[in-house]
N, C-alpha and C. Protein backbone atom coordinates (compact mmCIF):
# COMPACT_ATOMS: atom_id res chain seq x y z
N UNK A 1 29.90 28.53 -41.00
CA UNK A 1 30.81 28.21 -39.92
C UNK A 1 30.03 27.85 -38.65
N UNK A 2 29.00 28.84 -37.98
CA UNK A 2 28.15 28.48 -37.54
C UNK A 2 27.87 27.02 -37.42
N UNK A 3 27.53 26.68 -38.48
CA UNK A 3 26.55 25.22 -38.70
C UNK A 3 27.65 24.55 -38.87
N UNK A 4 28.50 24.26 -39.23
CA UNK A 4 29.41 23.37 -38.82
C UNK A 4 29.59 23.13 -37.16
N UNK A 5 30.07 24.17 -36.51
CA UNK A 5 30.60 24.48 -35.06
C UNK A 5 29.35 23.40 -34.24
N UNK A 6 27.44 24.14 -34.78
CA UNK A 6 26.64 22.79 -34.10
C UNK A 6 26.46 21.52 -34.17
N UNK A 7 27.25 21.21 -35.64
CA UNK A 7 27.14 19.96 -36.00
C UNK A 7 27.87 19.15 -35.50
N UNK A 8 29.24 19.55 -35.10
CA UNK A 8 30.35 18.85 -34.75
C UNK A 8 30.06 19.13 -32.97
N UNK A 9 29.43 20.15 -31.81
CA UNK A 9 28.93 19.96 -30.84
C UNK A 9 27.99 18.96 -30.83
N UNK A 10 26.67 18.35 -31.55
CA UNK A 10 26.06 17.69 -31.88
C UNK A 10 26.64 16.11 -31.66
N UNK A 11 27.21 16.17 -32.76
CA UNK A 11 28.41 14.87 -32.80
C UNK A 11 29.09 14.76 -31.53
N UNK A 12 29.86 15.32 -30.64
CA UNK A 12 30.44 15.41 -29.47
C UNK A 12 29.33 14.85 -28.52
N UNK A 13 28.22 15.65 -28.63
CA UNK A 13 27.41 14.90 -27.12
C UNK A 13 27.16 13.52 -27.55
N UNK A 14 26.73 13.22 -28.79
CA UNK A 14 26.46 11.67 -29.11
C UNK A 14 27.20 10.79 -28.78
N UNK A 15 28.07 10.73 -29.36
CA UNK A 15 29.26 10.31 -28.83
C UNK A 15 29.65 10.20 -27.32
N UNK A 16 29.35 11.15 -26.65
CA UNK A 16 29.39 11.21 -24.95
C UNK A 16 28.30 10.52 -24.63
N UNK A 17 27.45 11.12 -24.94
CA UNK A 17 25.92 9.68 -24.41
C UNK A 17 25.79 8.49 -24.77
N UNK A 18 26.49 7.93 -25.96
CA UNK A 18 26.51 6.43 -26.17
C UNK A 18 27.79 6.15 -25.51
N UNK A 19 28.75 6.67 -24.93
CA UNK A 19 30.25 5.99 -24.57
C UNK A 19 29.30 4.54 -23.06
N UNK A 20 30.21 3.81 -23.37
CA UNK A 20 29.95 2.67 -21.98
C UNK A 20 29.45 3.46 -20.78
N UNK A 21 29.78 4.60 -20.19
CA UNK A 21 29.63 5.18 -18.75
C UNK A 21 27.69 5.17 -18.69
N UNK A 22 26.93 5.28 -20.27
CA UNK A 22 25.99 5.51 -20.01
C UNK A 22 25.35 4.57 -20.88
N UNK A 23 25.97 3.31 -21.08
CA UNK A 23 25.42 2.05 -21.79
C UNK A 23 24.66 1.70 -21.26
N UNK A 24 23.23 1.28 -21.57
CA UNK A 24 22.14 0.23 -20.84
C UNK A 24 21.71 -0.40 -21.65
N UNK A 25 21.43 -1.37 -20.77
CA UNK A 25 20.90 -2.73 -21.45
C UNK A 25 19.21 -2.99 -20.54
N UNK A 26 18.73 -3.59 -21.70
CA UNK A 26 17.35 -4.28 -20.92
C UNK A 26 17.84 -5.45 -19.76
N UNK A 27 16.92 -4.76 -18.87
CA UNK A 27 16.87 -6.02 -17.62
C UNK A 27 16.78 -7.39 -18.07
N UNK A 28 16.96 -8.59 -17.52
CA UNK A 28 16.91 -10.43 -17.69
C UNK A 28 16.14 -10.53 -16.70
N UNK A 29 14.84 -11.35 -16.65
CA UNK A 29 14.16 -11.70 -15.71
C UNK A 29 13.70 -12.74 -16.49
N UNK A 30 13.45 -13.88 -15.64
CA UNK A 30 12.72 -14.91 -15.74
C UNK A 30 11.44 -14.89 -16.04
N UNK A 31 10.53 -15.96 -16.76
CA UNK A 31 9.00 -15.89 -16.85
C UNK A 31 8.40 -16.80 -16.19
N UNK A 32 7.14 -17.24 -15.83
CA UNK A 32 6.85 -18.34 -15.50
C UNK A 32 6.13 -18.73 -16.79
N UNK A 33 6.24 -19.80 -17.40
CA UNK A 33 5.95 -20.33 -18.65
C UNK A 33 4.46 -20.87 -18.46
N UNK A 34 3.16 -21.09 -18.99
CA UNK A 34 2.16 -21.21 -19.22
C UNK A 34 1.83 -22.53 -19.04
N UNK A 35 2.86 -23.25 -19.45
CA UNK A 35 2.76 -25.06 -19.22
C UNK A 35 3.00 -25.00 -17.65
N UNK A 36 3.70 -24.17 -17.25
CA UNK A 36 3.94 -24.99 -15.60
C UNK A 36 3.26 -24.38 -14.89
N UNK A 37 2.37 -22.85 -15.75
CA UNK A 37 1.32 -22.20 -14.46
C UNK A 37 0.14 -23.42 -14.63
N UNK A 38 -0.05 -23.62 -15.82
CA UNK A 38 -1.11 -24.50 -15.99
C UNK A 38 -1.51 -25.63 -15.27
N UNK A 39 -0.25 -26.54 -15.46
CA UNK A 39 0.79 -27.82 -14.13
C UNK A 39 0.15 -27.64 -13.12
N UNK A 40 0.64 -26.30 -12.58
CA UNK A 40 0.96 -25.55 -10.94
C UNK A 40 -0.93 -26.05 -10.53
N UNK A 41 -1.21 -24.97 -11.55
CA UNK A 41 -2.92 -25.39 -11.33
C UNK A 41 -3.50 -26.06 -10.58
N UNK A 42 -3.26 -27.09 -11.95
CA UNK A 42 -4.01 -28.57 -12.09
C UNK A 42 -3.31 -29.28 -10.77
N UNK A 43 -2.18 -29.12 -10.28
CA UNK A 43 -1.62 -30.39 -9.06
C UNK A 43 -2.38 -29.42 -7.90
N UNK A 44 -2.50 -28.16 -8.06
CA UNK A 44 -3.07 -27.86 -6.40
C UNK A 44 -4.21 -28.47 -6.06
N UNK A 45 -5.23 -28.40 -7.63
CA UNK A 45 -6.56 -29.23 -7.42
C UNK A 45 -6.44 -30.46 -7.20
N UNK A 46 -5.88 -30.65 -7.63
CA UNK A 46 -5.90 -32.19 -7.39
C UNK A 46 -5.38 -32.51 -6.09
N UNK A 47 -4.42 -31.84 -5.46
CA UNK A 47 -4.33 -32.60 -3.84
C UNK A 47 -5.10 -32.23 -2.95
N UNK A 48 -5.85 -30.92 -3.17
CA UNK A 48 -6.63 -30.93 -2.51
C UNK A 48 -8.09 -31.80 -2.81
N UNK A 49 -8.04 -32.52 -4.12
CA UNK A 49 -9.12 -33.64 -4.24
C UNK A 49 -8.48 -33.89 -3.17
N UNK A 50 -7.38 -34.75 -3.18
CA UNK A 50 -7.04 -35.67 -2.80
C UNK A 50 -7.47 -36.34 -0.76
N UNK A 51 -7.90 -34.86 -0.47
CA UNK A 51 -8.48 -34.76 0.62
C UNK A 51 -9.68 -34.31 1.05
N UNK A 52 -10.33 -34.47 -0.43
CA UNK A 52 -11.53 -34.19 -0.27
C UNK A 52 -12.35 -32.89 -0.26
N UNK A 53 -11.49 -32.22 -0.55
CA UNK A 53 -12.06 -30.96 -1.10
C UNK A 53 -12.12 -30.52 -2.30
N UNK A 54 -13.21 -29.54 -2.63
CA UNK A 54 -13.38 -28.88 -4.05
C UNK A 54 -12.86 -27.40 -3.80
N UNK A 55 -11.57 -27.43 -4.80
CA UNK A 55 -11.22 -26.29 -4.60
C UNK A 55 -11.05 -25.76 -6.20
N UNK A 56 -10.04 -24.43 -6.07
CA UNK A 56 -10.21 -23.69 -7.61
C UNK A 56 -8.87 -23.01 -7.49
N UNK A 57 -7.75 -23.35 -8.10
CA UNK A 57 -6.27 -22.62 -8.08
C UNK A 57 -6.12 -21.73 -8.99
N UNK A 58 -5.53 -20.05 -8.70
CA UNK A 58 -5.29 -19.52 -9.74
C UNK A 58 -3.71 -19.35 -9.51
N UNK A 59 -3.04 -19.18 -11.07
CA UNK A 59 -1.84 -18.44 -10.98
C UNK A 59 -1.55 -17.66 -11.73
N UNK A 60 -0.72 -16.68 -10.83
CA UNK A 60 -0.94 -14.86 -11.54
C UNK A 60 1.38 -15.14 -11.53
N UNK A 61 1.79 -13.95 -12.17
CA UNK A 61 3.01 -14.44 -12.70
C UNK A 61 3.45 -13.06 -11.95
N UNK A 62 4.50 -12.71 -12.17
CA UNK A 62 4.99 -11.95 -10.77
C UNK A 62 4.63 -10.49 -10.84
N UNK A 63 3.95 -9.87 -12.07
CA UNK A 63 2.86 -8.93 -12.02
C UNK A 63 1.62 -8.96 -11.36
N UNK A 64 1.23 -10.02 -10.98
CA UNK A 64 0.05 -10.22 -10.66
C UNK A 64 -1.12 -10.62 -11.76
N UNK A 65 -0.79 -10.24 -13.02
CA UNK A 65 -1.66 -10.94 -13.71
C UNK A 65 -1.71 -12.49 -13.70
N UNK A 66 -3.29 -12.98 -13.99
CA UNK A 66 -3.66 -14.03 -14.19
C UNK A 66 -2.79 -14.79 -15.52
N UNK A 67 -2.63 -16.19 -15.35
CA UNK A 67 -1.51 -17.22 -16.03
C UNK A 67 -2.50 -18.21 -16.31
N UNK A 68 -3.32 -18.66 -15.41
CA UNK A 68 -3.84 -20.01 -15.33
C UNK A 68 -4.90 -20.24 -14.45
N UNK A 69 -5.78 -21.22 -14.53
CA UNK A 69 -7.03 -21.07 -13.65
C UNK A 69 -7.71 -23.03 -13.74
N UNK A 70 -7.74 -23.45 -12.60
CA UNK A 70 -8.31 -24.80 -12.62
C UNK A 70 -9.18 -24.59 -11.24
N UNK A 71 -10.77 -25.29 -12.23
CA UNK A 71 -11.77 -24.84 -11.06
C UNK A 71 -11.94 -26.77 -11.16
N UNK A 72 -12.15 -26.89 -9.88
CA UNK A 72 -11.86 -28.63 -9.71
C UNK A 72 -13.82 -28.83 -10.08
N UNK A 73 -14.11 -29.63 -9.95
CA UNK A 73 -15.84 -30.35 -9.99
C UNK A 73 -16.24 -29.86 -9.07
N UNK A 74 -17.35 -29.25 -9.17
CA UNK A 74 -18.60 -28.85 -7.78
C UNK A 74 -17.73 -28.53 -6.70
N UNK A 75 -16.87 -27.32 -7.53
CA UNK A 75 -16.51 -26.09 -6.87
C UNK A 75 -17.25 -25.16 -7.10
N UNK A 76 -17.59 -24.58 -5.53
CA UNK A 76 -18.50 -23.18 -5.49
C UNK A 76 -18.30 -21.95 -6.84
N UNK A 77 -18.39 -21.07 -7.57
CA UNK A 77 -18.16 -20.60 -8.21
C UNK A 77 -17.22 -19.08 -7.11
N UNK A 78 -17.20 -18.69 -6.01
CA UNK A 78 -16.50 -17.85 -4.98
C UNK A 78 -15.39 -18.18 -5.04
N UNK A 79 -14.68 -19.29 -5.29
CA UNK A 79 -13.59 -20.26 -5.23
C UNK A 79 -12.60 -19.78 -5.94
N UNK A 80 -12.97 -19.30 -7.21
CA UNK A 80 -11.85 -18.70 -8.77
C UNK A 80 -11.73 -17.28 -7.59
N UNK A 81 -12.60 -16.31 -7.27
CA UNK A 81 -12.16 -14.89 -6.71
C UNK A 81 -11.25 -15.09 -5.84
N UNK A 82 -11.32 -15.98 -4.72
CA UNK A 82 -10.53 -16.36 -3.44
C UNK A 82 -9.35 -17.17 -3.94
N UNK A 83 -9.12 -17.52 -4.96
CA UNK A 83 -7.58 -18.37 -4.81
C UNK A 83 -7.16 -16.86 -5.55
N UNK A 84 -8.09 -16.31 -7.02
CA UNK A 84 -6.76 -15.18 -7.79
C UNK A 84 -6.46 -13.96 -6.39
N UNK A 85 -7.43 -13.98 -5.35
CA UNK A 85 -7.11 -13.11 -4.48
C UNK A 85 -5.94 -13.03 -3.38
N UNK A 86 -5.98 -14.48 -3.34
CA UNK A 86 -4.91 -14.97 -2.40
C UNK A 86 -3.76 -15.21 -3.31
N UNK A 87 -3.12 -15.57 -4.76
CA UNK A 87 -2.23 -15.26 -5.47
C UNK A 87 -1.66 -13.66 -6.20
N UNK A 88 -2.71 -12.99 -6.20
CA UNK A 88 -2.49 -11.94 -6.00
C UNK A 88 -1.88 -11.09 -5.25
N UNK A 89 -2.05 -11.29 -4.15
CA UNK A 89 -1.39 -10.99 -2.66
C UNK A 89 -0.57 -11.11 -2.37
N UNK A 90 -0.04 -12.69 -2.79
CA UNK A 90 1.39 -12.98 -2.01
C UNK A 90 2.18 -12.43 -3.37
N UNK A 91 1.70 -12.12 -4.25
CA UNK A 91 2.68 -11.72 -5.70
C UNK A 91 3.16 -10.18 -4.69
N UNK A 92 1.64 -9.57 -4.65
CA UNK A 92 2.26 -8.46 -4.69
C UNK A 92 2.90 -7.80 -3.47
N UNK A 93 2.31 -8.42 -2.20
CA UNK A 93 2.71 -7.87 -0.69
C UNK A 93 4.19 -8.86 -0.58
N UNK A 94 4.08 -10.03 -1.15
CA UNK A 94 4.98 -10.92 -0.38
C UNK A 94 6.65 -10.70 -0.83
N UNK A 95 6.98 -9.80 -1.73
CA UNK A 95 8.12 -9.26 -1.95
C UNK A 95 7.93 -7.72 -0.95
N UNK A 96 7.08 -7.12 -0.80
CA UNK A 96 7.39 -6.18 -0.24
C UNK A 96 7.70 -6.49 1.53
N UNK A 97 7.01 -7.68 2.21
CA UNK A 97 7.42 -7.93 3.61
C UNK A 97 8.20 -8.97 3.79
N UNK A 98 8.83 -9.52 2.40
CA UNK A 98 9.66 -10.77 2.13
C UNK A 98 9.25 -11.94 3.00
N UNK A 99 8.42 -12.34 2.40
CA UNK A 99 7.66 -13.35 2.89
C UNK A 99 7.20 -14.48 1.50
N UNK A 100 7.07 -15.34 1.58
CA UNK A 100 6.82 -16.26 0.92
C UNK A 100 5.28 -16.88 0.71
N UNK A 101 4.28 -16.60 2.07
CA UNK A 101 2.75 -17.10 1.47
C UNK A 101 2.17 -15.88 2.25
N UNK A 102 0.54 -16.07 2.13
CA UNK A 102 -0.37 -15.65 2.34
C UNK A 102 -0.36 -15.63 3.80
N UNK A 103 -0.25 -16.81 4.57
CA UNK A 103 -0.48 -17.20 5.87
C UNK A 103 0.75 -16.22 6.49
N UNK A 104 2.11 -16.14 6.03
CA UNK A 104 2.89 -15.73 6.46
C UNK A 104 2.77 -13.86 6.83
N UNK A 105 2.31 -13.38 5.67
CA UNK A 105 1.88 -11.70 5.05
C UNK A 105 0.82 -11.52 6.12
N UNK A 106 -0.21 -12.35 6.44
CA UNK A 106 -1.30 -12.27 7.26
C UNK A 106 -0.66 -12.23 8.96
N UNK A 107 -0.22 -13.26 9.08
CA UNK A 107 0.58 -13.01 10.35
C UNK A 107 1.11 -11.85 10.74
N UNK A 108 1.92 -11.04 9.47
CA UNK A 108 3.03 -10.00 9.50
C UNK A 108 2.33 -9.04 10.02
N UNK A 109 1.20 -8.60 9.23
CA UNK A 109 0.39 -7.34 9.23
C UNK A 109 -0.95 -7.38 10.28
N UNK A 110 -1.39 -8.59 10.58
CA UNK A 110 -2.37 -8.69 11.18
C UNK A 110 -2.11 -8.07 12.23
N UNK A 111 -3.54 -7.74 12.86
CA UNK A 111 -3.08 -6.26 14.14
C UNK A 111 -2.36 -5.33 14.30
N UNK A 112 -1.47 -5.36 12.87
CA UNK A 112 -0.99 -4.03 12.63
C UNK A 112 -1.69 -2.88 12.04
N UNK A 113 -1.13 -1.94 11.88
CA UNK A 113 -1.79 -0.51 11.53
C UNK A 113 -1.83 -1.11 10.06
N UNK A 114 -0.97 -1.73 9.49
CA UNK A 114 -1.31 -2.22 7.72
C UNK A 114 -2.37 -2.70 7.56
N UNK A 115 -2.72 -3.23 8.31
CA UNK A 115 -3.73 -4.36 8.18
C UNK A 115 -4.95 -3.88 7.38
N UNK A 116 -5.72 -3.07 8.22
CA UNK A 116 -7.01 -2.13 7.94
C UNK A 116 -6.89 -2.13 6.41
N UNK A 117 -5.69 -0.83 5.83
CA UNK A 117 -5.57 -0.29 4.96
C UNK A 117 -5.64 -1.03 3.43
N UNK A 118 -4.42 -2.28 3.84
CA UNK A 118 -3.87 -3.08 2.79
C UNK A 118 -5.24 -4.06 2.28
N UNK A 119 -6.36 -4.52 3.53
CA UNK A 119 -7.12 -5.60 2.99
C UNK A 119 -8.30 -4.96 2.04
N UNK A 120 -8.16 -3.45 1.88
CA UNK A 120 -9.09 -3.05 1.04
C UNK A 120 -8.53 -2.41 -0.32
N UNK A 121 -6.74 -2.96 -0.79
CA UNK A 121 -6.40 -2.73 -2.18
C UNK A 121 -7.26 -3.38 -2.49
N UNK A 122 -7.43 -3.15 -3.96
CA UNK A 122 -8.50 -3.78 -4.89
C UNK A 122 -7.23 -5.28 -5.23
N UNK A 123 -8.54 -6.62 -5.13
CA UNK A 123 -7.29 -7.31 -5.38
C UNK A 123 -6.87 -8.64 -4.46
N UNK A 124 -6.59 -7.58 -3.19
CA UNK A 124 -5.65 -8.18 -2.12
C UNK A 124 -7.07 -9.27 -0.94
N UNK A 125 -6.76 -9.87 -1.14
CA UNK A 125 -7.53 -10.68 -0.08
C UNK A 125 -6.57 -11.25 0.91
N UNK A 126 -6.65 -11.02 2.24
CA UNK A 126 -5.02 -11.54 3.14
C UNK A 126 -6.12 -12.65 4.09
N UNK A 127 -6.19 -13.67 3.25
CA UNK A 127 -6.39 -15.08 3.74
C UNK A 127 -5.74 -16.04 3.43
N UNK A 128 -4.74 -16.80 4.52
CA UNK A 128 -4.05 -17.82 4.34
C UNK A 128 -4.73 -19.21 2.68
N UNK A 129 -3.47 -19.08 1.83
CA UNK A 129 -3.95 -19.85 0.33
C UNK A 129 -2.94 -19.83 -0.58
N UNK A 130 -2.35 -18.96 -0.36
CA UNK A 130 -1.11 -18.71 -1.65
C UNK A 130 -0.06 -18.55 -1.43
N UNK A 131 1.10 -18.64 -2.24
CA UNK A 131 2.50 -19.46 -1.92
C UNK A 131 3.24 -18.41 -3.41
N UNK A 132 4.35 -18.44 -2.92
CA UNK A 132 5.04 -17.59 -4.03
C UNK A 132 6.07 -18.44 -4.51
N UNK A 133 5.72 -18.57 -6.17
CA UNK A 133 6.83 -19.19 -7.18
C UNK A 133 7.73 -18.90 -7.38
N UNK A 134 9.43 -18.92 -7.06
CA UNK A 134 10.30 -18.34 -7.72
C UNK A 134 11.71 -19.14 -8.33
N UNK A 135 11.90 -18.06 -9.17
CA UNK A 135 13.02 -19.10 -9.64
C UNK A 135 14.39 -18.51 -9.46
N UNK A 136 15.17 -19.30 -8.22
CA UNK A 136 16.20 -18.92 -7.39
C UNK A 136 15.73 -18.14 -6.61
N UNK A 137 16.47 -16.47 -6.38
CA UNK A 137 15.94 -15.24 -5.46
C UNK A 137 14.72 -14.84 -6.53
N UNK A 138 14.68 -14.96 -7.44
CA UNK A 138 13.76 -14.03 -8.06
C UNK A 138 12.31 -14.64 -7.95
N UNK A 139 11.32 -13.63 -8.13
CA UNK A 139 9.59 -13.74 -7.75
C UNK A 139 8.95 -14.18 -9.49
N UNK A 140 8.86 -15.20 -9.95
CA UNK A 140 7.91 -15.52 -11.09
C UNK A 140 6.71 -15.87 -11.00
N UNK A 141 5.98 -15.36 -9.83
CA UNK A 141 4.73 -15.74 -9.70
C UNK A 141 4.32 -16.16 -8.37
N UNK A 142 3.04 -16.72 -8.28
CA UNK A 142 2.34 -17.21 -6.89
C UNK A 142 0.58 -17.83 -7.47
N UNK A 143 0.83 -18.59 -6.59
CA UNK A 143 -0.18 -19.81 -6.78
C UNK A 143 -1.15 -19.44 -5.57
N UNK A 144 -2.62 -19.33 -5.60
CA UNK A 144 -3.44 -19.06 -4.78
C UNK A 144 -4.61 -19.90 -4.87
N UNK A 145 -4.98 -20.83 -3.78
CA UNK A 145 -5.73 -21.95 -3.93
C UNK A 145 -7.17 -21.46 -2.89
N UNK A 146 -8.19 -21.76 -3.20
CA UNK A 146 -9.31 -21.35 -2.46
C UNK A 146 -10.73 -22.32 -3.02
N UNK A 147 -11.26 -22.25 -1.33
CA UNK A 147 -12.25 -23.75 -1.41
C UNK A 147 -12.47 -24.63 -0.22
N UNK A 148 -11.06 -25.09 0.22
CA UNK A 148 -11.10 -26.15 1.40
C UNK A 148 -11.46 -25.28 2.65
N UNK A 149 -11.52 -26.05 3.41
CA UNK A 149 -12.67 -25.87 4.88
C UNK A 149 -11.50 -24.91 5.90
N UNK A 150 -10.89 -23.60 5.04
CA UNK A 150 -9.99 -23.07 6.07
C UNK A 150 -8.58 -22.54 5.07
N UNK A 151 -8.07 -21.36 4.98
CA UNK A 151 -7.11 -21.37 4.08
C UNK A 151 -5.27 -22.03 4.75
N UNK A 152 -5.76 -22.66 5.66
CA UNK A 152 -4.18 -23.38 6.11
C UNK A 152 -4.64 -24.68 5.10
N UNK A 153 -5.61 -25.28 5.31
CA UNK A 153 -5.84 -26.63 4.16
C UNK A 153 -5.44 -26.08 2.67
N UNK A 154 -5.79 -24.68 2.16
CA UNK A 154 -6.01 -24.23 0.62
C UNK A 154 -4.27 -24.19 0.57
N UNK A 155 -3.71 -23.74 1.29
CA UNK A 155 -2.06 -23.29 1.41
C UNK A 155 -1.04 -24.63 1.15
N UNK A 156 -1.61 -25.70 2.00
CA UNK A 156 -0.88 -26.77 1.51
C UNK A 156 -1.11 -27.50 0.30
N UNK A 157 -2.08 -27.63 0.04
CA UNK A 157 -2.36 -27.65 -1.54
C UNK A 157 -1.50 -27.17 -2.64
N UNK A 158 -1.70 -25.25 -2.19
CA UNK A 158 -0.54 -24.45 -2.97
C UNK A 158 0.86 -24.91 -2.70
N UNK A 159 1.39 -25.53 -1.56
CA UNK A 159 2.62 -25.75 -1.42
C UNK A 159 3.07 -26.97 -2.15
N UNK A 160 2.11 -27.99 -2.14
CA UNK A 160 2.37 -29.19 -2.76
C UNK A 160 2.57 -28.73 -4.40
N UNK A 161 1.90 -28.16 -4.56
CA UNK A 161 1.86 -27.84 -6.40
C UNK A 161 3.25 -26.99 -6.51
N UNK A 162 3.76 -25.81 -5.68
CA UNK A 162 5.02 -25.13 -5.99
C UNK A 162 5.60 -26.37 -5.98
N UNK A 163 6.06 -27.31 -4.84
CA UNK A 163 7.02 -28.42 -5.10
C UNK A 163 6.94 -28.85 -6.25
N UNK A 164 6.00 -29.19 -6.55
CA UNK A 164 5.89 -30.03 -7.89
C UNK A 164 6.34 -29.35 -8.97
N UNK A 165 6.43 -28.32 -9.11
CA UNK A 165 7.15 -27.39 -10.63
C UNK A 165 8.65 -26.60 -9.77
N UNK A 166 8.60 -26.61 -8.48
CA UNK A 166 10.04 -25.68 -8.28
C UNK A 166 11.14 -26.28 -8.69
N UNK A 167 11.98 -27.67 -9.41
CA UNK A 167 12.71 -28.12 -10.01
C UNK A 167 12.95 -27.66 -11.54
N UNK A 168 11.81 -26.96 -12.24
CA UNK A 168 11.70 -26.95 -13.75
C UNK A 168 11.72 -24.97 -13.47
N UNK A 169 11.72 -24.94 -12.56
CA UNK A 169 11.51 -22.99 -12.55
C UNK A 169 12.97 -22.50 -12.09
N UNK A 170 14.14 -23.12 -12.38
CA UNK A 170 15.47 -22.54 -12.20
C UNK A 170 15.82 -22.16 -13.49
């Protein structure tokens, strides 16, 4: 009798923990797909050929991991650390001060008490370069370009390349 009485309490909570009130489902989030980090890349280098600089674009996906990497011709080899540093950054600071690039996050915090603290995460480099990918409100990534003579030149680069894939990332 006993063992019946737990079996059928047993049965009762199951039943209570699967009812709808405590249904979950896995989250929906977007990815950034490998062809368009790749894309993203290749167009930052290239406009910034386009002005004459050798630069090196990385893109990290809205974890911050690395997606993609284009080091242009007789680019410095410093170039790959400074763009994944500057995509890195805006991945990971630029949802937390809702901000959209590097230049912007740098502004925010600069001479602030953040400042000090934040530029020595492992990681975070807060030099104007990187631009955040998303598709609609949501964060799928950030593009971080490094190389040209100043990171406001590396940034438009990154901006030209988000344009170029933000139509295919909805």
């Amino acid at each position: 009798m006993l063992f019946r009485t737990l079996k059928l309490a047993a049965l009762g909570s199951a039943v209570f923990l699967a009812g709808p009130a405590n249904a979950q489902s896995l989250p929906t989030e977007k990815l950034l797909p490998l062809a368009l980090a790749n894309e993203a890349a290749m167009a930052a280098v290239a406009a910034c050929e386009k002005s004459g600089y050798h630069v090196a674009a990385t893109v990290v996906d809205a974890s911050g991991i690395v997606k993609a990497v284009a080091k242009g011709d007789g680019t410095p080899p410093h170039t790959i650390d400074s763009s994944r540093g500057k995509a890195y950054s805006t991945v990971s600071l630029g949802s937390t001060f809702s901000e959209n690039s590097n230049s912007a996050i740098v502004a925010r915090v600069s001479g602030g008490l953040a400042f000090g603290p934040l530029q020595h995460l492992p990681g975070v480099f807060l030099v104007p370069g990187g631009v955040m990918l998303k598709a609609g409100d949501q964060i799928v990534g950030a593009i971080g370009v490094g190389g040209a003579p100043g990171g406001d030149k590396d940034e438009v680069c990154a901006k030209a390349a988000a344009e170029k894939i933000a139509d295919r990332l909805k």
